[in-house]
N, C-alpha and C. Protein backbone atom coordinates (compact mmCIF):
# COMPACT_ATOMS: atom_id res chain seq x y z
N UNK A 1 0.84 -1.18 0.00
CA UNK A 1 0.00 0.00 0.00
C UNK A 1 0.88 1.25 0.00
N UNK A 2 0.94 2.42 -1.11
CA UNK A 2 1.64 3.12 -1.04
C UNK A 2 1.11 4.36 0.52
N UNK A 3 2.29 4.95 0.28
CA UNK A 3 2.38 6.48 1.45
C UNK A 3 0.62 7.28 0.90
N UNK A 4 0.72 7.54 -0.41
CA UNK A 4 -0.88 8.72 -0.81
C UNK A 4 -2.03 7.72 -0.41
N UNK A 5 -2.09 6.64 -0.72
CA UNK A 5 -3.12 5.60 -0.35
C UNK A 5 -3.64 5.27 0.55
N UNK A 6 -2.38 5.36 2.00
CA UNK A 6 -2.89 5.35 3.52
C UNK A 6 -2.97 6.59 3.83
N UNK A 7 -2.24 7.61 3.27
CA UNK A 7 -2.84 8.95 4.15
C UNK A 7 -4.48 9.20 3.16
N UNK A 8 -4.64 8.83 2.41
CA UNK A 8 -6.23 9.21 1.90
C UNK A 8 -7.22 7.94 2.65
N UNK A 9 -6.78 7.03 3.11
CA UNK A 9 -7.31 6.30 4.04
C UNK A 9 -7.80 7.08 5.72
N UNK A 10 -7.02 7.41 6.03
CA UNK A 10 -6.87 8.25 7.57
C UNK A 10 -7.53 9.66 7.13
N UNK A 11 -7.02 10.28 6.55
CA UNK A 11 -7.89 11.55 6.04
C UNK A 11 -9.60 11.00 6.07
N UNK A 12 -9.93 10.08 5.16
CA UNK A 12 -11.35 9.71 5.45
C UNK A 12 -11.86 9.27 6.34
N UNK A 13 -10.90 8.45 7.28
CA UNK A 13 -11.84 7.65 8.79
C UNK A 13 -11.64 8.91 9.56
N UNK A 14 -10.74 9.81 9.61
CA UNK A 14 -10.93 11.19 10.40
C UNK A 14 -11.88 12.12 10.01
N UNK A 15 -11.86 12.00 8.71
CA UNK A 15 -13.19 13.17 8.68
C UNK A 15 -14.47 12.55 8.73
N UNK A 16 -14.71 11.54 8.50
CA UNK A 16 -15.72 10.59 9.12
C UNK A 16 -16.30 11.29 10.38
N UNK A 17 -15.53 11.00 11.31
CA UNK A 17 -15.38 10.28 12.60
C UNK A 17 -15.57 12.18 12.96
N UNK A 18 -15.10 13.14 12.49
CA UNK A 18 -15.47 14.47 12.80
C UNK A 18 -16.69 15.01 12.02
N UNK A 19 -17.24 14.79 10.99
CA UNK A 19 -18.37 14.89 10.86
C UNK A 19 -19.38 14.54 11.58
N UNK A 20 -19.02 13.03 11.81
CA UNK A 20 -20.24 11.99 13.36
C UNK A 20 -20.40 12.74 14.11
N UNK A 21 -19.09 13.54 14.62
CA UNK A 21 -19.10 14.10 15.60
C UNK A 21 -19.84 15.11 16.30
N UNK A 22 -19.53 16.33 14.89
CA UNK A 22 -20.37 17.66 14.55
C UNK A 22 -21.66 17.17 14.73
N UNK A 23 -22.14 16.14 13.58
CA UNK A 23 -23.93 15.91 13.60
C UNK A 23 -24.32 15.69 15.04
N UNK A 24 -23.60 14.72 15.94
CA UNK A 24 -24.06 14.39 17.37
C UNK A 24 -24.28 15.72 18.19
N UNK A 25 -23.17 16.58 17.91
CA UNK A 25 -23.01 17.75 18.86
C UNK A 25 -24.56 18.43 18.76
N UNK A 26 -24.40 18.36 17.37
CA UNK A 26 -25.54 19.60 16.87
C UNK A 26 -27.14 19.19 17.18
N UNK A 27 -27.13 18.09 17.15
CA UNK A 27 -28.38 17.45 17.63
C UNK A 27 -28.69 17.67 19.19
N UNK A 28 -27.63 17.58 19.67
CA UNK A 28 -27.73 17.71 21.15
C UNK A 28 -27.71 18.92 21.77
N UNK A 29 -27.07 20.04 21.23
CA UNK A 29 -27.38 21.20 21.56
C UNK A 29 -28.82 21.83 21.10
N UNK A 30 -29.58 21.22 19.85
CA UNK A 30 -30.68 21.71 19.25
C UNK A 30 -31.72 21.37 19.94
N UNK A 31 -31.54 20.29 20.80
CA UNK A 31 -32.99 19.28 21.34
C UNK A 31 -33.37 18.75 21.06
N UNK A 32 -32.96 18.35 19.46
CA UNK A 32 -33.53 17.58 19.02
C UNK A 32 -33.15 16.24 18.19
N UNK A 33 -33.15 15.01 18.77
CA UNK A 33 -32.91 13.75 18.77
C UNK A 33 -33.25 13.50 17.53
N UNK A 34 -33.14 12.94 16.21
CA UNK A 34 -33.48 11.66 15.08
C UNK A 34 -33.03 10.56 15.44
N UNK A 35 -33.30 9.79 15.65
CA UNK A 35 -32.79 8.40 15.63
C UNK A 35 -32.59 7.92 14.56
N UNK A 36 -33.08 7.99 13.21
CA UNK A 36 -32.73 7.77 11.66
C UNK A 36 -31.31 8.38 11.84
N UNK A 37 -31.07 9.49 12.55
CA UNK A 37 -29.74 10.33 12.17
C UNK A 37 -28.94 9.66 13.00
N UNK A 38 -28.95 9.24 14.29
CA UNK A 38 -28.29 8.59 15.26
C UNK A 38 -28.04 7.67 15.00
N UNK A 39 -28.40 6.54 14.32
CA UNK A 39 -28.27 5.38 13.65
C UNK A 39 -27.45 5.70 12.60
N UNK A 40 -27.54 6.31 12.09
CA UNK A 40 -26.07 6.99 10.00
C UNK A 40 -25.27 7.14 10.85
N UNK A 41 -24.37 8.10 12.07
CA UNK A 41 -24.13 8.45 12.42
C UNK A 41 -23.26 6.97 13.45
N UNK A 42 -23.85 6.32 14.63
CA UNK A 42 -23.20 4.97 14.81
C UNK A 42 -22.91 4.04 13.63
N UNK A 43 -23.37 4.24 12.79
CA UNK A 43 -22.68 3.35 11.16
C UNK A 43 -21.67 3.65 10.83
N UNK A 44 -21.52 5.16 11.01
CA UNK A 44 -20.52 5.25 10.06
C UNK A 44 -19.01 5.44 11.59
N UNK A 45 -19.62 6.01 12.67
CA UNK A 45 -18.10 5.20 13.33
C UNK A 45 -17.90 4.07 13.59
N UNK A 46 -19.04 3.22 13.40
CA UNK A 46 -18.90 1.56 13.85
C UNK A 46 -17.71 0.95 12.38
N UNK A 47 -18.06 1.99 11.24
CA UNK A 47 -16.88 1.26 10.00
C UNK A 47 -15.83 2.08 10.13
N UNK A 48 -15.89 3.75 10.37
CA UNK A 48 -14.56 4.40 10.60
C UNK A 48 -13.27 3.53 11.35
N UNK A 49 -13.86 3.66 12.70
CA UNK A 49 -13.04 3.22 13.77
C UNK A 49 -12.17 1.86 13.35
N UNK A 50 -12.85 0.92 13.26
CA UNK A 50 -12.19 -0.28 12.99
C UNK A 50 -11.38 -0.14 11.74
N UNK A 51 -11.56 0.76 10.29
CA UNK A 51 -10.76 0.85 9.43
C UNK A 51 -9.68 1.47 10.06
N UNK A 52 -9.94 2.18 10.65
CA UNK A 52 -8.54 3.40 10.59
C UNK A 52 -7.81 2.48 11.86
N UNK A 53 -8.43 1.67 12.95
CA UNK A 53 -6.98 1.03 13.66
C UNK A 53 -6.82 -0.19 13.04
N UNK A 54 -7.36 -1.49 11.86
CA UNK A 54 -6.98 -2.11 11.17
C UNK A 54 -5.73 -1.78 10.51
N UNK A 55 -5.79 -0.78 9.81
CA UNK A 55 -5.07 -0.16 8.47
C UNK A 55 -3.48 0.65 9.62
N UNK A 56 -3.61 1.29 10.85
CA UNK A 56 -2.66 2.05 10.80
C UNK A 56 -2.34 1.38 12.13
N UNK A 57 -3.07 0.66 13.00
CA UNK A 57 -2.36 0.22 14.52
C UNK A 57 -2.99 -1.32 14.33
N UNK A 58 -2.62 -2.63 13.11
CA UNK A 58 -3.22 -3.37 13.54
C UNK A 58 -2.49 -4.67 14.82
N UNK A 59 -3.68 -5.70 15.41
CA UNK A 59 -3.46 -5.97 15.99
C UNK A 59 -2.53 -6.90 15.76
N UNK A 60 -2.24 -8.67 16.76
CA UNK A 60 -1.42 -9.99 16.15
C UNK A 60 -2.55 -10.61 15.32
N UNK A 61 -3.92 -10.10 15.87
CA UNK A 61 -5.29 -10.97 15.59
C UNK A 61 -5.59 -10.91 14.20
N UNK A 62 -4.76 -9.24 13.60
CA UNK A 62 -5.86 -8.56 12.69
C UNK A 62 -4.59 -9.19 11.17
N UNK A 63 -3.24 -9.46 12.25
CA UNK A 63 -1.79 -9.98 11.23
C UNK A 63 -2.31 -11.30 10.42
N UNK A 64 -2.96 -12.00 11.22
CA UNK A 64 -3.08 -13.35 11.58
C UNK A 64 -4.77 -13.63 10.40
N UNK A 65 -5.47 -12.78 10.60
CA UNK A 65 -6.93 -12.51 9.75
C UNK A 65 -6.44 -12.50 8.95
N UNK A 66 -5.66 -11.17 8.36
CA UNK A 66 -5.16 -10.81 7.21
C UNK A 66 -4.19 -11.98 6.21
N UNK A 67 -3.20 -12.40 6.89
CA UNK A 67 -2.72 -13.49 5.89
C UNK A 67 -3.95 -14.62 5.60
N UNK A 68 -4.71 -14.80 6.75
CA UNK A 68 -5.23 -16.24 6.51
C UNK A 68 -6.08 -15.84 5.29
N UNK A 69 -6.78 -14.65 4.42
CA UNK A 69 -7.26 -14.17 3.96
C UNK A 69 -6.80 -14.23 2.37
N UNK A 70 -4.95 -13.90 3.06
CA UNK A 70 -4.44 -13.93 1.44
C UNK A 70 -4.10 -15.69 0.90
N UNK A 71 -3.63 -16.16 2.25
CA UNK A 71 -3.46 -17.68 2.32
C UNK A 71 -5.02 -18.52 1.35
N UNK A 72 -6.35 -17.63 1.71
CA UNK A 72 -7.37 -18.48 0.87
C UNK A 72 -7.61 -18.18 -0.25
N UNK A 73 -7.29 -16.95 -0.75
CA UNK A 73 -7.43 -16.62 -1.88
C UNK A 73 -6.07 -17.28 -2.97
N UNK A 74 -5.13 -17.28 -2.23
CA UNK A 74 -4.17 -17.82 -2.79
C UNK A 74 -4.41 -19.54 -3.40
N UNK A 75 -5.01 -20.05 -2.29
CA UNK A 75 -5.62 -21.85 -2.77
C UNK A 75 -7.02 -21.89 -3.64
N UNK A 76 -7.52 -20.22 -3.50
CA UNK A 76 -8.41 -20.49 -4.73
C UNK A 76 -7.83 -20.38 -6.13
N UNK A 77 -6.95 -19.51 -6.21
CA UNK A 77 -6.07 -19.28 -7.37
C UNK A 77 -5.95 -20.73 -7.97
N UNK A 78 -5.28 -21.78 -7.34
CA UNK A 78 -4.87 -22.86 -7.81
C UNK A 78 -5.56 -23.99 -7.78
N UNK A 79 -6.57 -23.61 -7.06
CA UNK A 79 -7.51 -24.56 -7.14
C UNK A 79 -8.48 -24.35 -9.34
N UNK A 80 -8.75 -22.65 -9.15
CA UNK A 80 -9.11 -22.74 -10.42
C UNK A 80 -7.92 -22.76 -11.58
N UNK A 81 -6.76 -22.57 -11.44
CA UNK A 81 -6.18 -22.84 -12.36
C UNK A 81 -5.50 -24.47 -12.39
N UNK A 82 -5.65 -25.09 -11.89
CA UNK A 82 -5.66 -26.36 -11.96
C UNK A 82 -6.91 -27.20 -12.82
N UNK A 83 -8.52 -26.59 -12.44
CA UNK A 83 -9.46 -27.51 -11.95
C UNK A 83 -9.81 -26.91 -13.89
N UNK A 84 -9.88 -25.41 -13.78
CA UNK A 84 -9.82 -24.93 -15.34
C UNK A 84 -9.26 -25.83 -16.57
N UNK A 85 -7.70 -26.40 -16.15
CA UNK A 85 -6.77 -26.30 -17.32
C UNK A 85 -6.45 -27.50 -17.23
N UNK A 86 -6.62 -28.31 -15.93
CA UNK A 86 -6.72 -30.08 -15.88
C UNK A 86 -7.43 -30.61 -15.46
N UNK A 87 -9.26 -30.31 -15.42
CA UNK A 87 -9.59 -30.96 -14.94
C UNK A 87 -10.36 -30.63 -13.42
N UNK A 88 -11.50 -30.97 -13.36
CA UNK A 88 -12.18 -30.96 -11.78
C UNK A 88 -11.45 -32.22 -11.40
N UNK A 89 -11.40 -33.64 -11.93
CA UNK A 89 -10.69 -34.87 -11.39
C UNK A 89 -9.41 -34.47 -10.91
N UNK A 90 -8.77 -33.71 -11.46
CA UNK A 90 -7.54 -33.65 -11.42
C UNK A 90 -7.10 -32.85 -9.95
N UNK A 91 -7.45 -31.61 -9.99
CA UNK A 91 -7.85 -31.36 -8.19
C UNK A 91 -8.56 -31.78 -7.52
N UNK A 92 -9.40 -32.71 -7.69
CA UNK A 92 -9.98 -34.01 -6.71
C UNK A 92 -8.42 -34.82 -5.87
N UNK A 93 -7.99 -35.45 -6.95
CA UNK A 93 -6.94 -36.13 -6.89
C UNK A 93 -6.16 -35.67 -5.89
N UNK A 94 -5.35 -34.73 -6.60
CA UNK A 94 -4.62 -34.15 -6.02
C UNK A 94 -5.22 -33.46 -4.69
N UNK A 95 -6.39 -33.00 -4.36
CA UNK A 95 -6.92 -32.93 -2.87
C UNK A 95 -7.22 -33.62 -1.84
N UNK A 96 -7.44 -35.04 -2.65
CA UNK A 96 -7.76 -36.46 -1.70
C UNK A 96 -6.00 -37.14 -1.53
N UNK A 97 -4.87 -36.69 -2.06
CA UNK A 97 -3.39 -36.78 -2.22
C UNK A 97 -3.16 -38.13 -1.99
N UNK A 98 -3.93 -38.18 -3.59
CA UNK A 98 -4.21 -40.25 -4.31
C UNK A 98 -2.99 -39.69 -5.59
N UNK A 99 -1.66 -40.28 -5.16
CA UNK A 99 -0.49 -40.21 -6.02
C UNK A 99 -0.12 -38.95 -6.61
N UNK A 100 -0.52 -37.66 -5.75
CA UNK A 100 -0.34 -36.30 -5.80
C UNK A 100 1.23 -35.68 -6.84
N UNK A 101 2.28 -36.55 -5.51
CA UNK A 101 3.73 -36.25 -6.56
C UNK A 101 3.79 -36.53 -8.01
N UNK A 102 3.48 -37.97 -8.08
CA UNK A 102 3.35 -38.53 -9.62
C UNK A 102 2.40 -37.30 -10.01
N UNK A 103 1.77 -37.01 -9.93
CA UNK A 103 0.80 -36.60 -11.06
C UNK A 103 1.08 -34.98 -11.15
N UNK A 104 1.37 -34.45 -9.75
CA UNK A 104 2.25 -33.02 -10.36
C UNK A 104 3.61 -32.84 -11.18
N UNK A 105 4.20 -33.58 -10.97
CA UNK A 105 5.53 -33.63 -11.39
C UNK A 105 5.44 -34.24 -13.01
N UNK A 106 5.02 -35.31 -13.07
CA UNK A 106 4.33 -35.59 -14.69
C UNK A 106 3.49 -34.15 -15.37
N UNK A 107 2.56 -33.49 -14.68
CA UNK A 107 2.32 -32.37 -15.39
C UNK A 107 3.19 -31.08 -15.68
N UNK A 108 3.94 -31.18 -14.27
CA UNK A 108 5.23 -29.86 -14.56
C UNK A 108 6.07 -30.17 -15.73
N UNK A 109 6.11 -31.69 -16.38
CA UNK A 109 7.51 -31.78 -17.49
C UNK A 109 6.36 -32.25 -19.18
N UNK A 110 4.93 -31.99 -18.41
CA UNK A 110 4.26 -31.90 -19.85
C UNK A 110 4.55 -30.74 -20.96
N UNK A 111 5.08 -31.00 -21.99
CA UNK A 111 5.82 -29.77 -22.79
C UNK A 111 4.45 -28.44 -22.98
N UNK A 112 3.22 -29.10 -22.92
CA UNK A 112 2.34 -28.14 -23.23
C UNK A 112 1.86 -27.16 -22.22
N UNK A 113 3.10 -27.43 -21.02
CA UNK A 113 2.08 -26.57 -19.72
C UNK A 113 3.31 -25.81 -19.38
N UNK A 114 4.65 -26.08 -20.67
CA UNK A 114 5.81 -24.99 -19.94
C UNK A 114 5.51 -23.57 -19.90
N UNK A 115 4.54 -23.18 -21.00
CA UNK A 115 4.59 -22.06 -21.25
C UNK A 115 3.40 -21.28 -20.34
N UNK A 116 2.91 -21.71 -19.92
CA UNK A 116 1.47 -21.56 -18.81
C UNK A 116 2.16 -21.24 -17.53
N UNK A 117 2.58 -19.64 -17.47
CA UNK A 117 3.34 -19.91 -15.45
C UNK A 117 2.48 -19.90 -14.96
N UNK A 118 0.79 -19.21 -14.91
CA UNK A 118 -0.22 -19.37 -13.85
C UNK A 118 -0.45 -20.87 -13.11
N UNK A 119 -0.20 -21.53 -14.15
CA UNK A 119 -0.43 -23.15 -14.10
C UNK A 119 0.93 -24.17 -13.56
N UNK A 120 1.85 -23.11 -14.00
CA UNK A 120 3.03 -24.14 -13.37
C UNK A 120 3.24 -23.75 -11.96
N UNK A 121 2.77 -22.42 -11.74
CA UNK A 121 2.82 -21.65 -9.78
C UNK A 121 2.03 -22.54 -9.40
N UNK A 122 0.58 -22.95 -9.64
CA UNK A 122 -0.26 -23.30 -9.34
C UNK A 122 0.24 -24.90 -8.93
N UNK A 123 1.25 -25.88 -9.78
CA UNK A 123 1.21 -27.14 -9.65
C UNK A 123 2.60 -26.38 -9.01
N UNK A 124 3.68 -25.96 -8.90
CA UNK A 124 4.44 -26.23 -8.01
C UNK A 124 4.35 -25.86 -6.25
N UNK A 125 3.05 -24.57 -6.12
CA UNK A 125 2.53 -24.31 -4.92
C UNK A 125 1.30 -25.73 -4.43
N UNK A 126 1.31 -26.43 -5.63
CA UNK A 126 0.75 -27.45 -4.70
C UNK A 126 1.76 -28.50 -4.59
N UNK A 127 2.44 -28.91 -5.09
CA UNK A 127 3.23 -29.73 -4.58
C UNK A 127 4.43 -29.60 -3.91
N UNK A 128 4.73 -28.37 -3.31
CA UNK A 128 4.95 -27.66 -1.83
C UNK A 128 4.07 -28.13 -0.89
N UNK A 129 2.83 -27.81 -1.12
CA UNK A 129 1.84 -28.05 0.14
C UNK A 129 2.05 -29.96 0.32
N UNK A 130 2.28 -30.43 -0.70
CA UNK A 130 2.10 -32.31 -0.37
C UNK A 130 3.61 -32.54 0.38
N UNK A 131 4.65 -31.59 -0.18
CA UNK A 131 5.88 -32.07 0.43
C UNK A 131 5.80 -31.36 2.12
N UNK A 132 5.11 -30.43 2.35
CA UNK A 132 5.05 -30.25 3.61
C UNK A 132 4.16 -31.32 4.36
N UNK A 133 3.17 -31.53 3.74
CA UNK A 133 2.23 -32.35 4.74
C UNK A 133 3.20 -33.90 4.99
N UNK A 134 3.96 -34.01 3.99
CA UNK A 134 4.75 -35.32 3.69
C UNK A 134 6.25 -34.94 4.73
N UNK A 135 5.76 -33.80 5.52
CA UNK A 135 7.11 -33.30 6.02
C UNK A 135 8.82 -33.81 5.85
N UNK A 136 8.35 -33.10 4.87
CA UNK A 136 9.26 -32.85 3.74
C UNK A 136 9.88 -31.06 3.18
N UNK A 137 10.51 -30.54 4.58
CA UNK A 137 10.98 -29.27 3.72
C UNK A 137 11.96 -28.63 2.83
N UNK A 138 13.09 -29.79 2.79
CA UNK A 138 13.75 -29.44 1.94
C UNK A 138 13.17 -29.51 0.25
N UNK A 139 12.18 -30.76 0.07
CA UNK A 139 11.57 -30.34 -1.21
C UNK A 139 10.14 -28.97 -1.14
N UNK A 140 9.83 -29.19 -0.43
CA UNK A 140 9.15 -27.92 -0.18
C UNK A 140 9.60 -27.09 -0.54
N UNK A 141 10.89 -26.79 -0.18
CA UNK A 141 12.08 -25.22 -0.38
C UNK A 141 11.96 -25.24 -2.08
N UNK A 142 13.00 -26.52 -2.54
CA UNK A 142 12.78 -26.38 -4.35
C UNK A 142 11.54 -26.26 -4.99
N UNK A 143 10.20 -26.81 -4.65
CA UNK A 143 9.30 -25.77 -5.13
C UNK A 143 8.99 -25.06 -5.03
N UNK A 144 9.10 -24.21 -3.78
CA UNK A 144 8.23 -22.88 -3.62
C UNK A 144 9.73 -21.89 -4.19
N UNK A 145 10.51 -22.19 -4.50
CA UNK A 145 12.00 -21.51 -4.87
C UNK A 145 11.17 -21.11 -6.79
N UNK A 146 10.59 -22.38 -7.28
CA UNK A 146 10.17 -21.93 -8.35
C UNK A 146 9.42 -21.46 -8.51
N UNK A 147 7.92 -22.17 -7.83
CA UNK A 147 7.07 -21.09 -7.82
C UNK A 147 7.28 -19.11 -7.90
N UNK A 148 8.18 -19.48 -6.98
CA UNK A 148 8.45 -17.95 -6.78
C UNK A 148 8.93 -17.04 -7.78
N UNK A 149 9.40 -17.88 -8.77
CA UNK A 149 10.11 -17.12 -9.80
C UNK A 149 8.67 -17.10 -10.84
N UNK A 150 7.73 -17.65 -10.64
CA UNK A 150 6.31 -17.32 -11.77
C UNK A 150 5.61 -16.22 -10.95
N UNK A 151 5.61 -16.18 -10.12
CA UNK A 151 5.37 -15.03 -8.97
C UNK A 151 5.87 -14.40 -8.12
N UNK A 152 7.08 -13.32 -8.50
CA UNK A 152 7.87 -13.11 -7.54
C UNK A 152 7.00 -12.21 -6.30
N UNK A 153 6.05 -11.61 -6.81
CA UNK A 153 5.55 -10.81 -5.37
C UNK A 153 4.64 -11.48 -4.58
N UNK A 154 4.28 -12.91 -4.90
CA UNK A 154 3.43 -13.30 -4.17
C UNK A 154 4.05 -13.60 -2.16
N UNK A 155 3.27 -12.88 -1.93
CA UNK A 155 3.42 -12.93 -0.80
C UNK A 155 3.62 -13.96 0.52
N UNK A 156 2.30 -14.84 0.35
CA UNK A 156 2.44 -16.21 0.95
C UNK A 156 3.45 -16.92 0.68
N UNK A 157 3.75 -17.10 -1.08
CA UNK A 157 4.60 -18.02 -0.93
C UNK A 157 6.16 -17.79 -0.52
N UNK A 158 6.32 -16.56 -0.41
CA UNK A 158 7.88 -15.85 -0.17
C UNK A 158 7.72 -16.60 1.80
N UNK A 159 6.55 -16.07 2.37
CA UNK A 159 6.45 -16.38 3.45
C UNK A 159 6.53 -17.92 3.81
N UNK A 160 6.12 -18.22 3.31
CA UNK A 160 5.92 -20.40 3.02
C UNK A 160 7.24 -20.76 3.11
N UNK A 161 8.38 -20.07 2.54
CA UNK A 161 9.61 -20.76 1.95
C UNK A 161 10.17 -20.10 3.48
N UNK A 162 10.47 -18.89 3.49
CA UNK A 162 10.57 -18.54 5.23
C UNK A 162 10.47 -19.78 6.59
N UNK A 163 9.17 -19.93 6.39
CA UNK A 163 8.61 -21.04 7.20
C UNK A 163 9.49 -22.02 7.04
N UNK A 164 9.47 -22.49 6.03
CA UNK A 164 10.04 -24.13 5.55
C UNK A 164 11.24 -23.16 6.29
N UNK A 165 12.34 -23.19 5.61
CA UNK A 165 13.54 -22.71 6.69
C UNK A 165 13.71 -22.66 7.96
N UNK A 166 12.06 -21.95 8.34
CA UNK A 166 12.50 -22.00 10.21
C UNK A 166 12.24 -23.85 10.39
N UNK A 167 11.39 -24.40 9.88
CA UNK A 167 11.23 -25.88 9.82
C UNK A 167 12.72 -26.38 10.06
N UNK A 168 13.52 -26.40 9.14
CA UNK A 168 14.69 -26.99 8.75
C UNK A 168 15.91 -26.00 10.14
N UNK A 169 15.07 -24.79 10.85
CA UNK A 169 16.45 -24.72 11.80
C UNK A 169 17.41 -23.97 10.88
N UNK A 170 16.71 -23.51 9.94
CA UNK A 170 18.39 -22.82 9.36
C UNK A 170 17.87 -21.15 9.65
N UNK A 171 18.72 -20.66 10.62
CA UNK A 171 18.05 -19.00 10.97
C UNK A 171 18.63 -18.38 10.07
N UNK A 172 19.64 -18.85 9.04
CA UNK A 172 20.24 -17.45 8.60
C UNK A 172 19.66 -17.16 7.51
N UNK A 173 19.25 -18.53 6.38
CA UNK A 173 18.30 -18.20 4.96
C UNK A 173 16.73 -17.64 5.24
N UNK A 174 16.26 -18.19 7.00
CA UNK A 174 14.98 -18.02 7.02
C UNK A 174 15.05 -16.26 7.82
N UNK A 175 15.71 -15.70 8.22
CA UNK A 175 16.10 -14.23 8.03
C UNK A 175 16.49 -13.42 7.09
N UNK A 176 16.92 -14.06 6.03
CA UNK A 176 17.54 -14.00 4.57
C UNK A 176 15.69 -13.94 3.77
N UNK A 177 15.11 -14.78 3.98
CA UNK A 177 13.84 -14.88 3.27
C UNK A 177 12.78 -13.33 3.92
N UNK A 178 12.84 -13.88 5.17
CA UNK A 178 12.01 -12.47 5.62
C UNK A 178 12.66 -10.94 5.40
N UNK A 179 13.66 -10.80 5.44
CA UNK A 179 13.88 -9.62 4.91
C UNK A 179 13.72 -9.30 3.89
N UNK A 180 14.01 -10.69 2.62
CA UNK A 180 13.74 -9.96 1.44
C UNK A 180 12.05 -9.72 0.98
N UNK A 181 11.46 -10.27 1.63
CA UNK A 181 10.05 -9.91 1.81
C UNK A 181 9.74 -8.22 1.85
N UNK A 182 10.70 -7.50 2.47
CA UNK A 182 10.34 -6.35 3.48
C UNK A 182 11.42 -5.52 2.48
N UNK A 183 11.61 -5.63 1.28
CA UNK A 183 12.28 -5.10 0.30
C UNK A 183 11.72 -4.00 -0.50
N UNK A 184 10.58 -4.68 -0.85
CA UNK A 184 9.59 -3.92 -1.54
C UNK A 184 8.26 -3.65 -1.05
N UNK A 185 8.44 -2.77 0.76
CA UNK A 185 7.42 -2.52 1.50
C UNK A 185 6.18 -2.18 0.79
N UNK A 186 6.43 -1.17 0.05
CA UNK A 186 5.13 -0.45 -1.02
C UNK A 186 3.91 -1.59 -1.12
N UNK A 187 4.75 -3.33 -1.48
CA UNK A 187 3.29 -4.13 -1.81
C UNK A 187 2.69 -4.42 -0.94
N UNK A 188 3.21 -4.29 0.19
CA UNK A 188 2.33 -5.00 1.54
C UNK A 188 2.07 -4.21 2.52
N UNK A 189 1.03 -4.69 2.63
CA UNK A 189 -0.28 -3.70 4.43
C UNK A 189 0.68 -3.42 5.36
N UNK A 190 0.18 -2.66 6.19
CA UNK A 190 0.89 -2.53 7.26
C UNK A 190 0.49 -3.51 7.90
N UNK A 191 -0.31 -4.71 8.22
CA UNK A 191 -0.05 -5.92 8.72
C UNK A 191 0.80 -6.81 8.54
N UNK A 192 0.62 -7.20 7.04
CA UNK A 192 2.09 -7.63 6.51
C UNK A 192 3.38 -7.60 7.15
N UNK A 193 3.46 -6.56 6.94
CA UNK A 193 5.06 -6.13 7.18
C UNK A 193 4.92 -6.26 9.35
N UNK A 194 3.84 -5.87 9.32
CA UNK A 194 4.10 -6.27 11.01
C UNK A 194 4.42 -7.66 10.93
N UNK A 195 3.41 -8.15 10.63
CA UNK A 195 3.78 -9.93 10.61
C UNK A 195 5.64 -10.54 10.58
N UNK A 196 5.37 -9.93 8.79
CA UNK A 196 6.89 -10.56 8.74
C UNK A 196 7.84 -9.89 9.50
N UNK A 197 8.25 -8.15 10.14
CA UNK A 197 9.26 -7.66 11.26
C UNK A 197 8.86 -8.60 12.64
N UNK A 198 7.76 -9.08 13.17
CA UNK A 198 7.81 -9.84 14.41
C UNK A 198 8.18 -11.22 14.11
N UNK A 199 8.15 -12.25 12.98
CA UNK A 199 8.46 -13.19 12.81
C UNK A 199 10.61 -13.06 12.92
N UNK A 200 10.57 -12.11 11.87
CA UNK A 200 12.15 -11.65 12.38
C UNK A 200 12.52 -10.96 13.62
N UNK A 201 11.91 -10.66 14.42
CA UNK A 201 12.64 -10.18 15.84
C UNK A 201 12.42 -11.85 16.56
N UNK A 202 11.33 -12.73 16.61
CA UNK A 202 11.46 -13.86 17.15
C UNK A 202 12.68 -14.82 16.84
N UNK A 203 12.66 -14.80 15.61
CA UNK A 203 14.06 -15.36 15.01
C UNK A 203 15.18 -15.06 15.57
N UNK A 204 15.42 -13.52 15.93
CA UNK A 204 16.45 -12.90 16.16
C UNK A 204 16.68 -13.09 17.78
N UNK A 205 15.74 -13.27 18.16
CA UNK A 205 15.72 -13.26 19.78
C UNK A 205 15.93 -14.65 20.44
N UNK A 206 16.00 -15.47 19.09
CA UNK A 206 16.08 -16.97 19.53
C UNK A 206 17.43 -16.95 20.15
């Protein structure tokens, strides 16, 4: 989120939140109550408030919402570019993880799907997810290493490969990963970047 983007964010939950204000005052000095108006009026700080400390003070709760958010949108991604381009069976399969490796790895060296990166992120972010459940992070690492190169800004998966590292005990690549996350602040929330600076001070404090 750029610098003009959050200050036109805060500019609006403040003038919000001082307009509410004015209307309440003015009602109350006049004598005279609307409840139609009192009601617009709790609406609109019941959405101010929570935007403006989401967006500029959020919480671990709101870190934790927020990825799980990008984390689902991210498995819908690959769920439709899988289910699109091979098949509803084919993410069956691979969701019930009935010979998952075979059948990603046979599609990653199908010559007709080299040129498809939506589709090759998609089969190498899932067969990350089978080598983790198969706890398995060193292959985990080599796919999400490629994935990453069909998507370098994707977020989760920069974070995923992080993870796998702290998995494997190696602090210096999985400090190496989170920083380079925090490279190109501009793409990510200020949750984000809370997330990934407290994941690196834990690291660091180990």
């Amino acid at each position: 989120m750029t610098f003009n983007r959050v200050l036109l964010i805060a500019l609006a939950a403040i003038g919000a939140i001082v307009v509410a204000s004015i209307l309440v005052y003015r009602m109350l000095t006049s004598g005279r109550l609307d409840p139609l108006a009192l009601l617009v009026v709790a609406a609109v700080i019941s959405i101010a408030l929570p935007m403006l400390r989401a967006n500029f003070f959020p919480s671990a709760k709101d870190c934790q919402t927020e990825f799980d958010f990008h984390t689902r949108r991210r498995e819908m991604f690959i769920r439709q570019q899988i289910t699109d381009k091979l098949g509803p069976a084919a993410f069956q399969s691979i969701a019930a993880d009935q010979h998952t490796e075979a059948y990603l790895v046979n599609a990653l060296e199908n010559e007709a799907h080299r040129s498809d990166e939506d589709l090759r992120f998609a089969l190498q972010a899932a067969l990350a997810q089978h080598y983790e459940r198969r706890g398995d992070p060193h292959a985990a690492i080599r796919s999400l290493t490629v994935a990453r190169q069909a998507r370098p800004a994707d977020f989760v998966t920069r974070f995923q490969l992080a993870r796998n590292y702290e998995w494997l005990e190696d602090q210096p690549r999985a400090l190496q990963a989170y920083r380079q996350i925090l490279e190109a602040p501009g793409e990510l929330s200020r949750a984000m970047r809370r997330l990934t600076r407290q994941r690196i001070k834990d690291l660091e404090n180990r």
